[in-house]
N, C-alpha and C. Protein backbone atom coordinates (compact mmCIF):
# COMPACT_ATOMS: atom_id res chain seq x y z
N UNK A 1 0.83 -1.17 0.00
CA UNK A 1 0.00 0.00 0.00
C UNK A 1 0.89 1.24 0.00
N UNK A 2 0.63 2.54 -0.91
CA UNK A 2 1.42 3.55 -0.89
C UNK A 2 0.50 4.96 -0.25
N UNK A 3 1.37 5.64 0.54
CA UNK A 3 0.59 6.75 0.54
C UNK A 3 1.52 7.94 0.31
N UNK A 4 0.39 8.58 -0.65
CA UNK A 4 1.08 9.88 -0.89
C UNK A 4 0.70 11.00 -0.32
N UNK A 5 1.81 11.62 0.17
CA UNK A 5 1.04 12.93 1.08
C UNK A 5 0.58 14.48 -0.03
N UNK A 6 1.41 13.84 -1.18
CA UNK A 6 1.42 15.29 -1.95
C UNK A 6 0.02 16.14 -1.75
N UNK A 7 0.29 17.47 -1.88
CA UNK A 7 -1.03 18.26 -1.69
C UNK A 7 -1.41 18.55 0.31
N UNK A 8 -0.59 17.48 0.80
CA UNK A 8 -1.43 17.49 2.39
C UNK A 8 -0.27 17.45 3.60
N UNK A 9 0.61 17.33 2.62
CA UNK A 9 2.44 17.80 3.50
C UNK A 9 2.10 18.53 4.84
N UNK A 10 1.52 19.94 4.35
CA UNK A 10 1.76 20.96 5.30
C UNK A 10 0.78 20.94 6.41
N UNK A 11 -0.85 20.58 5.25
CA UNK A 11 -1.27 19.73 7.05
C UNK A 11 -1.19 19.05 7.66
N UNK A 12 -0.13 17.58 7.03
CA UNK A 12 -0.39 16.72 8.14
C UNK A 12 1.04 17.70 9.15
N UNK A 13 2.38 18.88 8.76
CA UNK A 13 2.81 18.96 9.74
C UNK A 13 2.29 19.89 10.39
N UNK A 14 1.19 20.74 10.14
CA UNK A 14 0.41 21.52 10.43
C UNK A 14 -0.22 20.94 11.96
N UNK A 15 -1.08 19.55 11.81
CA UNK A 15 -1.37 18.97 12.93
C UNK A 15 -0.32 19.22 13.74
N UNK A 16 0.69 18.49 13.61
CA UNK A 16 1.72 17.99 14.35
C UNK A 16 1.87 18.49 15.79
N UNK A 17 1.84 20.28 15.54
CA UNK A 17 1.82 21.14 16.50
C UNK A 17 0.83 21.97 16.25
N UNK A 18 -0.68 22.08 16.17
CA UNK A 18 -1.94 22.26 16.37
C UNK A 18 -2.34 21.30 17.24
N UNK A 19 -2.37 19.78 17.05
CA UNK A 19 -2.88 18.36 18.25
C UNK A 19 -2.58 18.80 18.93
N UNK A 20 -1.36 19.17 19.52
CA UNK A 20 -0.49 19.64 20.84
C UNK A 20 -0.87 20.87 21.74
N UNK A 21 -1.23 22.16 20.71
CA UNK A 21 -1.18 23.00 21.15
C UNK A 21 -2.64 23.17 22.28
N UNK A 22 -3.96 22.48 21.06
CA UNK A 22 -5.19 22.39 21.35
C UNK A 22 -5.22 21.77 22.45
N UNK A 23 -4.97 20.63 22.78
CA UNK A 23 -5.30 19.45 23.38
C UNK A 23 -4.44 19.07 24.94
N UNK A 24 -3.33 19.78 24.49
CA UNK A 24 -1.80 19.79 25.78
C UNK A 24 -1.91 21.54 26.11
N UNK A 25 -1.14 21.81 25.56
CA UNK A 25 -0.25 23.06 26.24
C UNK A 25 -1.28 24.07 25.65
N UNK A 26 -2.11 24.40 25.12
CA UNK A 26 -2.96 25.49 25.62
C UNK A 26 -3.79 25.93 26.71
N UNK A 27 -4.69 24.93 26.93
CA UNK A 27 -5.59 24.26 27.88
C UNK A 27 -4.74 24.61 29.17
N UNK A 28 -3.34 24.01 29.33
CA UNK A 28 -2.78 23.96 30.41
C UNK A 28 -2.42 25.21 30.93
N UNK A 29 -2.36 26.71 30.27
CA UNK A 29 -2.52 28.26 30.34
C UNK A 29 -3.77 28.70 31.25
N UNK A 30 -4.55 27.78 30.71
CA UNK A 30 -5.59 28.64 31.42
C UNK A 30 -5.39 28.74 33.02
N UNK A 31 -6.17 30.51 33.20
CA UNK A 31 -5.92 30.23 34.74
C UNK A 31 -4.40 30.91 35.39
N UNK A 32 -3.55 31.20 34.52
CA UNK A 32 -2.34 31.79 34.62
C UNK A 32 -2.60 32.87 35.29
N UNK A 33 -1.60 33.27 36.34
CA UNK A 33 -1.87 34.57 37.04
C UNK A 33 -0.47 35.20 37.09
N UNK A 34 -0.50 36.38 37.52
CA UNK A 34 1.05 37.12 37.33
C UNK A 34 1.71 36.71 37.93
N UNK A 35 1.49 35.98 39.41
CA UNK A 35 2.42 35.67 40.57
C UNK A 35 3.09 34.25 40.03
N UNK A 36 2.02 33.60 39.54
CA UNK A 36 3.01 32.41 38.76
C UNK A 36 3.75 32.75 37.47
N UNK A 37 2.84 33.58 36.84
CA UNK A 37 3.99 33.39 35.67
C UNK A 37 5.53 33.98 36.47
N UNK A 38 5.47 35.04 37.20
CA UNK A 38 6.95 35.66 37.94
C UNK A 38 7.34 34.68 38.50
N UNK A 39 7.27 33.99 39.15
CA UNK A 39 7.45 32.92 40.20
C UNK A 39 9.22 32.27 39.76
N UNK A 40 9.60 32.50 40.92
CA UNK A 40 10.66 32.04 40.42
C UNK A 40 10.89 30.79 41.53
N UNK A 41 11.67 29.97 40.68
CA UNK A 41 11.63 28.32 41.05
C UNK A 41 12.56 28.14 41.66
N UNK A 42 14.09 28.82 41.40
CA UNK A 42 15.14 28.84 42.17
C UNK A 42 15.67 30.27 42.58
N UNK A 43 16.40 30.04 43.43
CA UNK A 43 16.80 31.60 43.27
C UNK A 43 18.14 32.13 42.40
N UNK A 44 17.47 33.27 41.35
CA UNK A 44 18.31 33.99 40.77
C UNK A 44 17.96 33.13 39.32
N UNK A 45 16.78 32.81 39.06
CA UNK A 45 16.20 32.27 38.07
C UNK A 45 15.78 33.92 36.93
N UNK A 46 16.19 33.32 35.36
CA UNK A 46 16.14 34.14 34.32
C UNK A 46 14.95 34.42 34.24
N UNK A 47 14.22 35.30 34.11
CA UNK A 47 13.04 35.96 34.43
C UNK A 47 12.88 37.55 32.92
N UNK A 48 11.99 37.71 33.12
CA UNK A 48 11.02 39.31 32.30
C UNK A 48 11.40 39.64 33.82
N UNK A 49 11.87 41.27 33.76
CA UNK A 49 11.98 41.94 35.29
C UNK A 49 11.28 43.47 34.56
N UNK A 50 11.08 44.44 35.45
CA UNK A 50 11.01 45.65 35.25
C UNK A 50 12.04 46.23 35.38
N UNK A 51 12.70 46.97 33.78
CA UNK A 51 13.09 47.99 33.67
C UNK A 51 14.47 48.42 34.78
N UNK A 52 15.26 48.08 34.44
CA UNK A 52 16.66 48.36 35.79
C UNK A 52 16.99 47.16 36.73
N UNK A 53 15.88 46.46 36.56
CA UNK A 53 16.31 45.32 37.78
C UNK A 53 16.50 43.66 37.46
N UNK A 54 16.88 43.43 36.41
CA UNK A 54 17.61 42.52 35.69
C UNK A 54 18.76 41.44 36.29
N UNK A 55 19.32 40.56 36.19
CA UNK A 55 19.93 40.19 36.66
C UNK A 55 21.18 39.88 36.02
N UNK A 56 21.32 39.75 34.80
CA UNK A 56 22.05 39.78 33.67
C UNK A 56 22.50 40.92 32.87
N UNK A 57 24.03 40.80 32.80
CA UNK A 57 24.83 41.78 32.36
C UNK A 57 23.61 42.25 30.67
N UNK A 58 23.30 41.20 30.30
CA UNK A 58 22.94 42.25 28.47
C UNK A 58 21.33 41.88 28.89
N UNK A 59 20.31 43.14 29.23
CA UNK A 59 19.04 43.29 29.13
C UNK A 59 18.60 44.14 28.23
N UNK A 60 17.83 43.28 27.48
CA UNK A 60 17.19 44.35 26.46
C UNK A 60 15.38 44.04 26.65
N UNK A 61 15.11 45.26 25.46
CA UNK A 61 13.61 44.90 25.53
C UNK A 61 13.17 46.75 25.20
N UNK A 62 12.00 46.82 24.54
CA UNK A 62 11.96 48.23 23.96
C UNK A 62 10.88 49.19 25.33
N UNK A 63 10.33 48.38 26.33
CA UNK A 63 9.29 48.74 26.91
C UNK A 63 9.63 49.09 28.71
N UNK A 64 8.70 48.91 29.16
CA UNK A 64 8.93 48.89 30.97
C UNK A 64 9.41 47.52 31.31
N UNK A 65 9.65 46.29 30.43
CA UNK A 65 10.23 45.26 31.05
C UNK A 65 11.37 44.78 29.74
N UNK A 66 12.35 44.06 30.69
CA UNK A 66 13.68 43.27 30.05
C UNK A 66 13.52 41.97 30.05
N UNK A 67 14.33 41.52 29.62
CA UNK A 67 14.47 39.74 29.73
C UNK A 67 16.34 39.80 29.88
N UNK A 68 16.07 38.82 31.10
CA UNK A 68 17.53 38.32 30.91
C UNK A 68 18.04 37.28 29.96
N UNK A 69 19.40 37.30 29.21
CA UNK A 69 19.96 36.86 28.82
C UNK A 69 21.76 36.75 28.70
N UNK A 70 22.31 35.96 28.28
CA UNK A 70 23.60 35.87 27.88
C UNK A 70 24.21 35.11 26.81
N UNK A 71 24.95 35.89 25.90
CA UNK A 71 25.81 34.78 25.27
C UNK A 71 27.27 35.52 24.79
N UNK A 72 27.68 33.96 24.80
CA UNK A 72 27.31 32.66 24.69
C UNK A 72 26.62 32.59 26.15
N UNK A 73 25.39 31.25 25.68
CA UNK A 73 24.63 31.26 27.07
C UNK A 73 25.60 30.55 28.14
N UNK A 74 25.83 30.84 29.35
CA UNK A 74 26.26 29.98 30.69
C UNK A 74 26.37 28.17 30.14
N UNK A 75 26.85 27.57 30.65
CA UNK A 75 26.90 25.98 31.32
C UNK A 75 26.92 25.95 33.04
N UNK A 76 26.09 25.65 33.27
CA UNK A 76 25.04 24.94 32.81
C UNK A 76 23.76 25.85 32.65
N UNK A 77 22.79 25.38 31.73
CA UNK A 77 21.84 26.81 31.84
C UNK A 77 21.52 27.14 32.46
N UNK A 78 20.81 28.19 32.83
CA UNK A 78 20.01 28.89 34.37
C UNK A 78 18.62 28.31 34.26
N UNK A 79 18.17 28.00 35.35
CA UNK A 79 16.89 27.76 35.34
C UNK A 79 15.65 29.08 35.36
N UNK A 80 14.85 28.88 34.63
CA UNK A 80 13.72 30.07 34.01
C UNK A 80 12.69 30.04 34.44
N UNK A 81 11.75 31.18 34.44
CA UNK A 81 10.33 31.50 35.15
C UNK A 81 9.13 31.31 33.71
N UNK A 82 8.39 30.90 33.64
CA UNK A 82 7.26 31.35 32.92
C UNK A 82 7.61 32.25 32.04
N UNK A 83 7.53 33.53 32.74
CA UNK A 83 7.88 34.64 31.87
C UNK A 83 8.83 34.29 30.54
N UNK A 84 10.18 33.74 31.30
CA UNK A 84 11.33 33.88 30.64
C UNK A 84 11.08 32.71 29.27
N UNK A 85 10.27 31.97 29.72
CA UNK A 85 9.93 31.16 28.51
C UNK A 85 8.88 31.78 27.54
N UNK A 86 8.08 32.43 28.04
CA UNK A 86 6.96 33.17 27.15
C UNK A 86 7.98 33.92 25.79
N UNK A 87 9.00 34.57 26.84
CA UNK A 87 9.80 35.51 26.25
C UNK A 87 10.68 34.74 25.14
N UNK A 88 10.84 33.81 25.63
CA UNK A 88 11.57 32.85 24.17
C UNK A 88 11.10 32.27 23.01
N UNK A 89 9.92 32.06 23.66
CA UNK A 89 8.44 31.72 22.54
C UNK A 89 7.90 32.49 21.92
N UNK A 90 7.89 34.40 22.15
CA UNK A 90 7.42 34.96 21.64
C UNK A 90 8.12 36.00 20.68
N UNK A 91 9.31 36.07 21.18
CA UNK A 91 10.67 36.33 20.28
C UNK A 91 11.23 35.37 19.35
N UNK A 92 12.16 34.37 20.04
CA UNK A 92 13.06 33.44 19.51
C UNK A 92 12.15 32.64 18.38
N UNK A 93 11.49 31.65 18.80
CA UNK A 93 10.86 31.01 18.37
C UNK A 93 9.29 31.22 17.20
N UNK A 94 8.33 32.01 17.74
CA UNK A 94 7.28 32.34 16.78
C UNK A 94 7.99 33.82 16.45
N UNK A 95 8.20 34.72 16.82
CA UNK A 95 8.27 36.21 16.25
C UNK A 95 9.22 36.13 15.11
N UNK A 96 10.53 35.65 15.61
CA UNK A 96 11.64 36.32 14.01
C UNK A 96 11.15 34.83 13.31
N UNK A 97 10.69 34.00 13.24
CA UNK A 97 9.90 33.13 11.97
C UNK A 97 8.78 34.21 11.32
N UNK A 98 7.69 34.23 12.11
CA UNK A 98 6.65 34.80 11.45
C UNK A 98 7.13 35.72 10.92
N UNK A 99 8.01 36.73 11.34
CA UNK A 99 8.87 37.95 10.37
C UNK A 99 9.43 36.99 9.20
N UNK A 100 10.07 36.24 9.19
CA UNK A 100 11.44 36.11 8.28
C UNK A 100 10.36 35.60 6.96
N UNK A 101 9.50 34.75 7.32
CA UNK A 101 8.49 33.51 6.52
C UNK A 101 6.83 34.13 6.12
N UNK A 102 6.29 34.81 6.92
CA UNK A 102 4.94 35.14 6.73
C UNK A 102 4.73 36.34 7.57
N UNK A 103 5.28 37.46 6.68
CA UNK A 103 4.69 38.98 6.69
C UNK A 103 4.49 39.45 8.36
N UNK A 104 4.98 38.64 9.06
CA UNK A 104 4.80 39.56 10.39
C UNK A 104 5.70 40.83 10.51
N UNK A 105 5.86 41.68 11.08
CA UNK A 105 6.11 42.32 11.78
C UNK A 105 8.07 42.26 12.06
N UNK A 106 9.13 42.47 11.89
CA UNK A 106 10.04 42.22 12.25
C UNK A 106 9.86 42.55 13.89
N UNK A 107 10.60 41.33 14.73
CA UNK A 107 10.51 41.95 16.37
C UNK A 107 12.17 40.66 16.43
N UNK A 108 12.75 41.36 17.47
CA UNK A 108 13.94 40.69 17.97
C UNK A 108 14.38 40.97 19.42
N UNK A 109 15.43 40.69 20.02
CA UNK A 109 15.54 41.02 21.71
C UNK A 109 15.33 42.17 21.96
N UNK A 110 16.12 43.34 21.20
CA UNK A 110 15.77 44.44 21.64
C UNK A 110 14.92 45.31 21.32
N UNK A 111 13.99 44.93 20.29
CA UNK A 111 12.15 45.84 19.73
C UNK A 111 11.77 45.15 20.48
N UNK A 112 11.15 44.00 21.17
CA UNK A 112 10.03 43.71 21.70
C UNK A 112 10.09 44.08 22.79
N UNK A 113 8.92 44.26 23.31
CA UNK A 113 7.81 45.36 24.25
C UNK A 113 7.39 43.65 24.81
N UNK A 114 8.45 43.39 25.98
CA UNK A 114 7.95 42.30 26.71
C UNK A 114 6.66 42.77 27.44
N UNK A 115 6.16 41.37 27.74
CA UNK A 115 4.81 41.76 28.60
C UNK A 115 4.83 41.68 30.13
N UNK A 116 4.06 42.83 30.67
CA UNK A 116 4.12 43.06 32.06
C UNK A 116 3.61 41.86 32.80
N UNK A 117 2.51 40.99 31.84
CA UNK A 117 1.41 40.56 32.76
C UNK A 117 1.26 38.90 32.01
N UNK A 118 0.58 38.35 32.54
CA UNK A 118 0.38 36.81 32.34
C UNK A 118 -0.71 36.94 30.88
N UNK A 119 -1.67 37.73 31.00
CA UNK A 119 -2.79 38.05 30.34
C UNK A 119 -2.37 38.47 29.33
N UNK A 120 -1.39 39.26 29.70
CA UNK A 120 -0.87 40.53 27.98
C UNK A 120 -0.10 39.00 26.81
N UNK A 121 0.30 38.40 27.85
CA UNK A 121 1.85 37.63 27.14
C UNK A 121 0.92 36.17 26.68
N UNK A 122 -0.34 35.76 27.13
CA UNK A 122 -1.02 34.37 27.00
C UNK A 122 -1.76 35.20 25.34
N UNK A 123 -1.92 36.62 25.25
CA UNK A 123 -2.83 37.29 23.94
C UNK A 123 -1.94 37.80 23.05
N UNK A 124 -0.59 37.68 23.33
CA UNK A 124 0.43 37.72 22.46
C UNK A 124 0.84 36.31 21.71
N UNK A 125 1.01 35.55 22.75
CA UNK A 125 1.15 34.22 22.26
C UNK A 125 0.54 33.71 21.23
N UNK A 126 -1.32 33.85 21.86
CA UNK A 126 -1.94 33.09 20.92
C UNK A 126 -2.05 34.06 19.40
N UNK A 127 -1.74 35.35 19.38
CA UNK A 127 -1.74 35.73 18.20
C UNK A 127 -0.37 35.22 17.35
N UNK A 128 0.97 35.26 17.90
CA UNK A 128 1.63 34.67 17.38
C UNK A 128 1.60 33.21 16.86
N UNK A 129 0.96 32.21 17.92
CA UNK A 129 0.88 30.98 17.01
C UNK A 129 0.21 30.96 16.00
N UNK A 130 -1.04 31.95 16.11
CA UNK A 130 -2.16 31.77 14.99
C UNK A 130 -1.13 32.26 13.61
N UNK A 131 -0.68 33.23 13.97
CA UNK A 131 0.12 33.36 12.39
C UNK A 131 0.90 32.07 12.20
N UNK A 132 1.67 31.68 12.70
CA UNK A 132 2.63 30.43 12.66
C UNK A 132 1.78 29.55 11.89
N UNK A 133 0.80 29.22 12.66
CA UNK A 133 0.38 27.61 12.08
C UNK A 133 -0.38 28.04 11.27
N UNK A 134 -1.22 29.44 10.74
CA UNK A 134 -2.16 30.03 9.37
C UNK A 134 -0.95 29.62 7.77
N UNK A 135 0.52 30.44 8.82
CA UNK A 135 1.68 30.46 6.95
C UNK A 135 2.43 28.79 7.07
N UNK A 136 2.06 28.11 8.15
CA UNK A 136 2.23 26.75 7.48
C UNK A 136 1.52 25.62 6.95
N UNK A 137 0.33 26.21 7.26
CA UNK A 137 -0.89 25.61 6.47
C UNK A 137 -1.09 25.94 5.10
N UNK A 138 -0.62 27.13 4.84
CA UNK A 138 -0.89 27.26 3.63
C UNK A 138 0.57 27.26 2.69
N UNK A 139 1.71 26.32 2.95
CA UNK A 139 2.39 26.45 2.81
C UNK A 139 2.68 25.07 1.49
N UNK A 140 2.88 25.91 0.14
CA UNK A 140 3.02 24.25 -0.76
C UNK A 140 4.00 23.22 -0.49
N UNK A 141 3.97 21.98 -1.39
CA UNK A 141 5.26 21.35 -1.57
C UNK A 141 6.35 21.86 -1.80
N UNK A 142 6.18 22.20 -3.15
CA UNK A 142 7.44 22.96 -3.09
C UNK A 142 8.37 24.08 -2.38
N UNK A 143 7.68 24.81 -1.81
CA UNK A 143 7.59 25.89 -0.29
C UNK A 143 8.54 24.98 0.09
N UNK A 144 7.75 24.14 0.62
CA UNK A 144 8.38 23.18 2.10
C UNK A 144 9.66 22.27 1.62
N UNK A 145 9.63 22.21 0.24
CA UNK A 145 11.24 21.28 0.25
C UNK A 145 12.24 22.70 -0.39
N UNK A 146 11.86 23.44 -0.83
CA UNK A 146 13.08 24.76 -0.91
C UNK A 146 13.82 25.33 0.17
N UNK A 147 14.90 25.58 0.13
CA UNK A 147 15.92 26.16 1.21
C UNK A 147 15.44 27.42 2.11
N UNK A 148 15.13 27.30 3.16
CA UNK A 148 14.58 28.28 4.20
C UNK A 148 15.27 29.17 3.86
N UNK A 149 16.51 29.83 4.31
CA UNK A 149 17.37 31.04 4.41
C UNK A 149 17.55 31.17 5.71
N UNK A 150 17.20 30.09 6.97
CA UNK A 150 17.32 31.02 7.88
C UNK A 150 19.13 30.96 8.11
N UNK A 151 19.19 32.02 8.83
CA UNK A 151 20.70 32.76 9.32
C UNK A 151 21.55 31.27 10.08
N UNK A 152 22.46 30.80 8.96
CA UNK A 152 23.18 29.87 9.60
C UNK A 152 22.75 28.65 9.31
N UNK A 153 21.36 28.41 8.52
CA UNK A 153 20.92 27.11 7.96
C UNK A 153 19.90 27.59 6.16
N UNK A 154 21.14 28.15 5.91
CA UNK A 154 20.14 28.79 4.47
C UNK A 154 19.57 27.87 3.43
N UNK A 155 20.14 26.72 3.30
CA UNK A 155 20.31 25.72 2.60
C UNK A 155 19.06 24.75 2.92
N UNK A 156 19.06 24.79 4.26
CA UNK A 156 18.22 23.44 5.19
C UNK A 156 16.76 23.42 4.38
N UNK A 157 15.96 22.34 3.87
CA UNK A 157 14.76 22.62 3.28
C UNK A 157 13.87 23.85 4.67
N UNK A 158 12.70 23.83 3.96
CA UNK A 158 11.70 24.92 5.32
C UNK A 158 11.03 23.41 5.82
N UNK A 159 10.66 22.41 5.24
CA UNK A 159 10.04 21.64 5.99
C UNK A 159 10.83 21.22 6.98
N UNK A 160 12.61 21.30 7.53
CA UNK A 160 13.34 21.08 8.22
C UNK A 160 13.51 21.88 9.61
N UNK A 161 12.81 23.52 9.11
CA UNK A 161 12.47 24.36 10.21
C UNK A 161 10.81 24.44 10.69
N UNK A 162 10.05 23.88 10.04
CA UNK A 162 8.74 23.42 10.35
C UNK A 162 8.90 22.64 11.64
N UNK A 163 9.47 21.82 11.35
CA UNK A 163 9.41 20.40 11.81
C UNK A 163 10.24 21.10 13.48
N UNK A 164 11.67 22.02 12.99
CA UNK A 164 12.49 22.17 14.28
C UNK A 164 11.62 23.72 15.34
N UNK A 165 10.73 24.04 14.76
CA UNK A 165 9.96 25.02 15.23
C UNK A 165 8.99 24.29 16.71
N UNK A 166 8.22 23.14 15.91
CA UNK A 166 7.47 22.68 16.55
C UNK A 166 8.04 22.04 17.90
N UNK A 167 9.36 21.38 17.21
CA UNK A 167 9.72 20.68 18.68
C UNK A 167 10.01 21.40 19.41
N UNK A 168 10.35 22.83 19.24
CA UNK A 168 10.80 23.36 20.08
C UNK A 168 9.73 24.10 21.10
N UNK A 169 8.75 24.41 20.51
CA UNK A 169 6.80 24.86 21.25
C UNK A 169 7.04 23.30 21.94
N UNK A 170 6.95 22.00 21.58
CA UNK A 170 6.50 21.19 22.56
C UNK A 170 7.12 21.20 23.82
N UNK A 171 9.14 21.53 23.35
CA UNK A 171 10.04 21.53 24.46
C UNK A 171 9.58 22.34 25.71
N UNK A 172 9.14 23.69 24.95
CA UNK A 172 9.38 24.64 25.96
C UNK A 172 7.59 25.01 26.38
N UNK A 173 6.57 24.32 25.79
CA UNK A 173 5.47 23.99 26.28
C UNK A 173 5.65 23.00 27.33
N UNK A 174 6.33 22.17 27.47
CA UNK A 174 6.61 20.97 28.64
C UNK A 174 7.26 21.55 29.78
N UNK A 175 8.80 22.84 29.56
CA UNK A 175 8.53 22.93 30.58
C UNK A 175 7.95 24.22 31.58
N UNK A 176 7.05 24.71 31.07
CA UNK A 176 6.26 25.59 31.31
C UNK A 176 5.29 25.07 32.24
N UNK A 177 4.78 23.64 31.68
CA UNK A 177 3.94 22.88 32.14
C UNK A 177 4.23 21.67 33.26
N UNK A 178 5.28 21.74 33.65
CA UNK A 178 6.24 21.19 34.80
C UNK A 178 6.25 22.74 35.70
N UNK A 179 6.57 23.97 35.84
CA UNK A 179 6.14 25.29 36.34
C UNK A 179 5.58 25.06 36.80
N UNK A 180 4.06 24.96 36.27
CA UNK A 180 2.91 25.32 36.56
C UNK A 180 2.11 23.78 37.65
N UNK A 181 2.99 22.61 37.01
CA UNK A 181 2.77 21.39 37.93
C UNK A 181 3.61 22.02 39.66
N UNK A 182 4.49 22.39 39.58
CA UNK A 182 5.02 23.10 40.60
C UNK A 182 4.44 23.87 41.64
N UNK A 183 3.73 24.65 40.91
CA UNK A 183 3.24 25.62 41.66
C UNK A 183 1.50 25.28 41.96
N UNK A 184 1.18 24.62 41.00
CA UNK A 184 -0.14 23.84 41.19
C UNK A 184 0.10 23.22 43.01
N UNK A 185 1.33 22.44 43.13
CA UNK A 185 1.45 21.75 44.64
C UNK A 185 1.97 22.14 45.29
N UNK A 186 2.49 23.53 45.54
CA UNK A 186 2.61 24.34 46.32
C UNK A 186 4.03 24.98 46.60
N UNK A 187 4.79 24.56 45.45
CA UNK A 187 6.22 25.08 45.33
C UNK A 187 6.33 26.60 45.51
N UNK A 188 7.11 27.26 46.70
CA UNK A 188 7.39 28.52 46.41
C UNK A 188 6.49 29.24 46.96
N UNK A 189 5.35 28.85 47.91
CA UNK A 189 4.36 29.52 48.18
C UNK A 189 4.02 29.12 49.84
N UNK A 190 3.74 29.94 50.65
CA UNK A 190 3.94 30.08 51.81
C UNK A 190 3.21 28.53 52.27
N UNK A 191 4.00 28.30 53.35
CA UNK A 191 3.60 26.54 53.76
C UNK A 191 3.76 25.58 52.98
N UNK A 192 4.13 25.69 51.04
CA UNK A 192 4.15 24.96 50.48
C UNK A 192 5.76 23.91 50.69
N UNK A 193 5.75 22.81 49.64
CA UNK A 193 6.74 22.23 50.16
C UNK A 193 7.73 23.35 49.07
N UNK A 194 9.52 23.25 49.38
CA UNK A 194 9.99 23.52 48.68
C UNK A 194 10.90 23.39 47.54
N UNK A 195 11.15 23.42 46.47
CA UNK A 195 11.66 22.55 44.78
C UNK A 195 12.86 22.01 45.74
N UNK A 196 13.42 21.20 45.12
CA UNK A 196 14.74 20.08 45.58
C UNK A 196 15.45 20.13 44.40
């Protein structure tokens, strides 16, 4: 038996990370409040801070809040807040794609206008995925086996950054969702037990 995907490439990777998003790691947002998304798990955890109070030598960000970062990044990595993952998801990951691939908006570390609040950054998100998974749905065969361009993999087909996009929403959807298992049982919160 043969199957051919021609014509349905982009939705079946379209699902791939739509199943996920719908069904796992959206769902699991709801309910987000500011104190968790800030919440920090260890101390001196990479975090969105306001404006001056950063913890990391290079903070950028165009608004009343920064994100820490470094590079080359540390060994071993620092452990991150909510925030700091929103902030990677909504920059790194969906923003300079949707710029580079489907007409968004150019945004990078230092234009984006991080978000103050759990609310601002969960209505950023979901507008960013919606573009994501709208320009890979409609994305042809041939689209998807031609050379992306991105910076440092120009060559790589786009179905190769499709594919490395998504894992990376599941990665950093998982551990967002380990966070929030955290703080669900009382990590970090008065009487609760504390992370090990």
């Amino acid at each position: 038996m043969t199957f051919h995907l021609a014509g349905h490439l982009a939705d079946e990777l379209s699902k791939q990370l739509s199943w996920h998003w719908e069904f796992q790691f959206r769902p699991r947002l709801d309910g987000l409040t500011d104190d968790e998304y800030f919440w920090e798990p260890v101390g001196g955890s990479w975090s969105v801070h306001p404006r001056g109070q950063g913890r990391t030598e290079l903070q950028d960000g165009s608004g009343d809040f920064t994100v820490d970062y470094a590079y080359p990044p540390p060994q071993p990595a620092p452990v991150t807040t909510i925030a700091w993952q929103f902030a990677h998801l909504l920059v790194g990951i969906f923003g300079e794609r949707n710029a580079r691939h489907f007409g968004a908006p150019a945004v990078d570390l230092r234009s984006y206008d991080y978000p103050g609040t759990a609310a601002e950054a969960l209505t950023d998100l979901d507008a960013r995925y919606d573009t994501w998974i709208t320009g890979v749905r409609g994305l042809t065969d041939a689209e998807l086996e031609a050379a992306c361009g991105e910076p440092g993999f120009e060559q790589d087909p786009m179905i190769g950054l499709v594919l490395h996009i998504h894992r990376e929403v599941i990665h950093h959807g998982a551990m967002i969702s380990s966070l929030r298992d955290l703080w669900a049982n009382g990590a970090g919160r008065p009487g609760g037990p504390l992370p090990r």
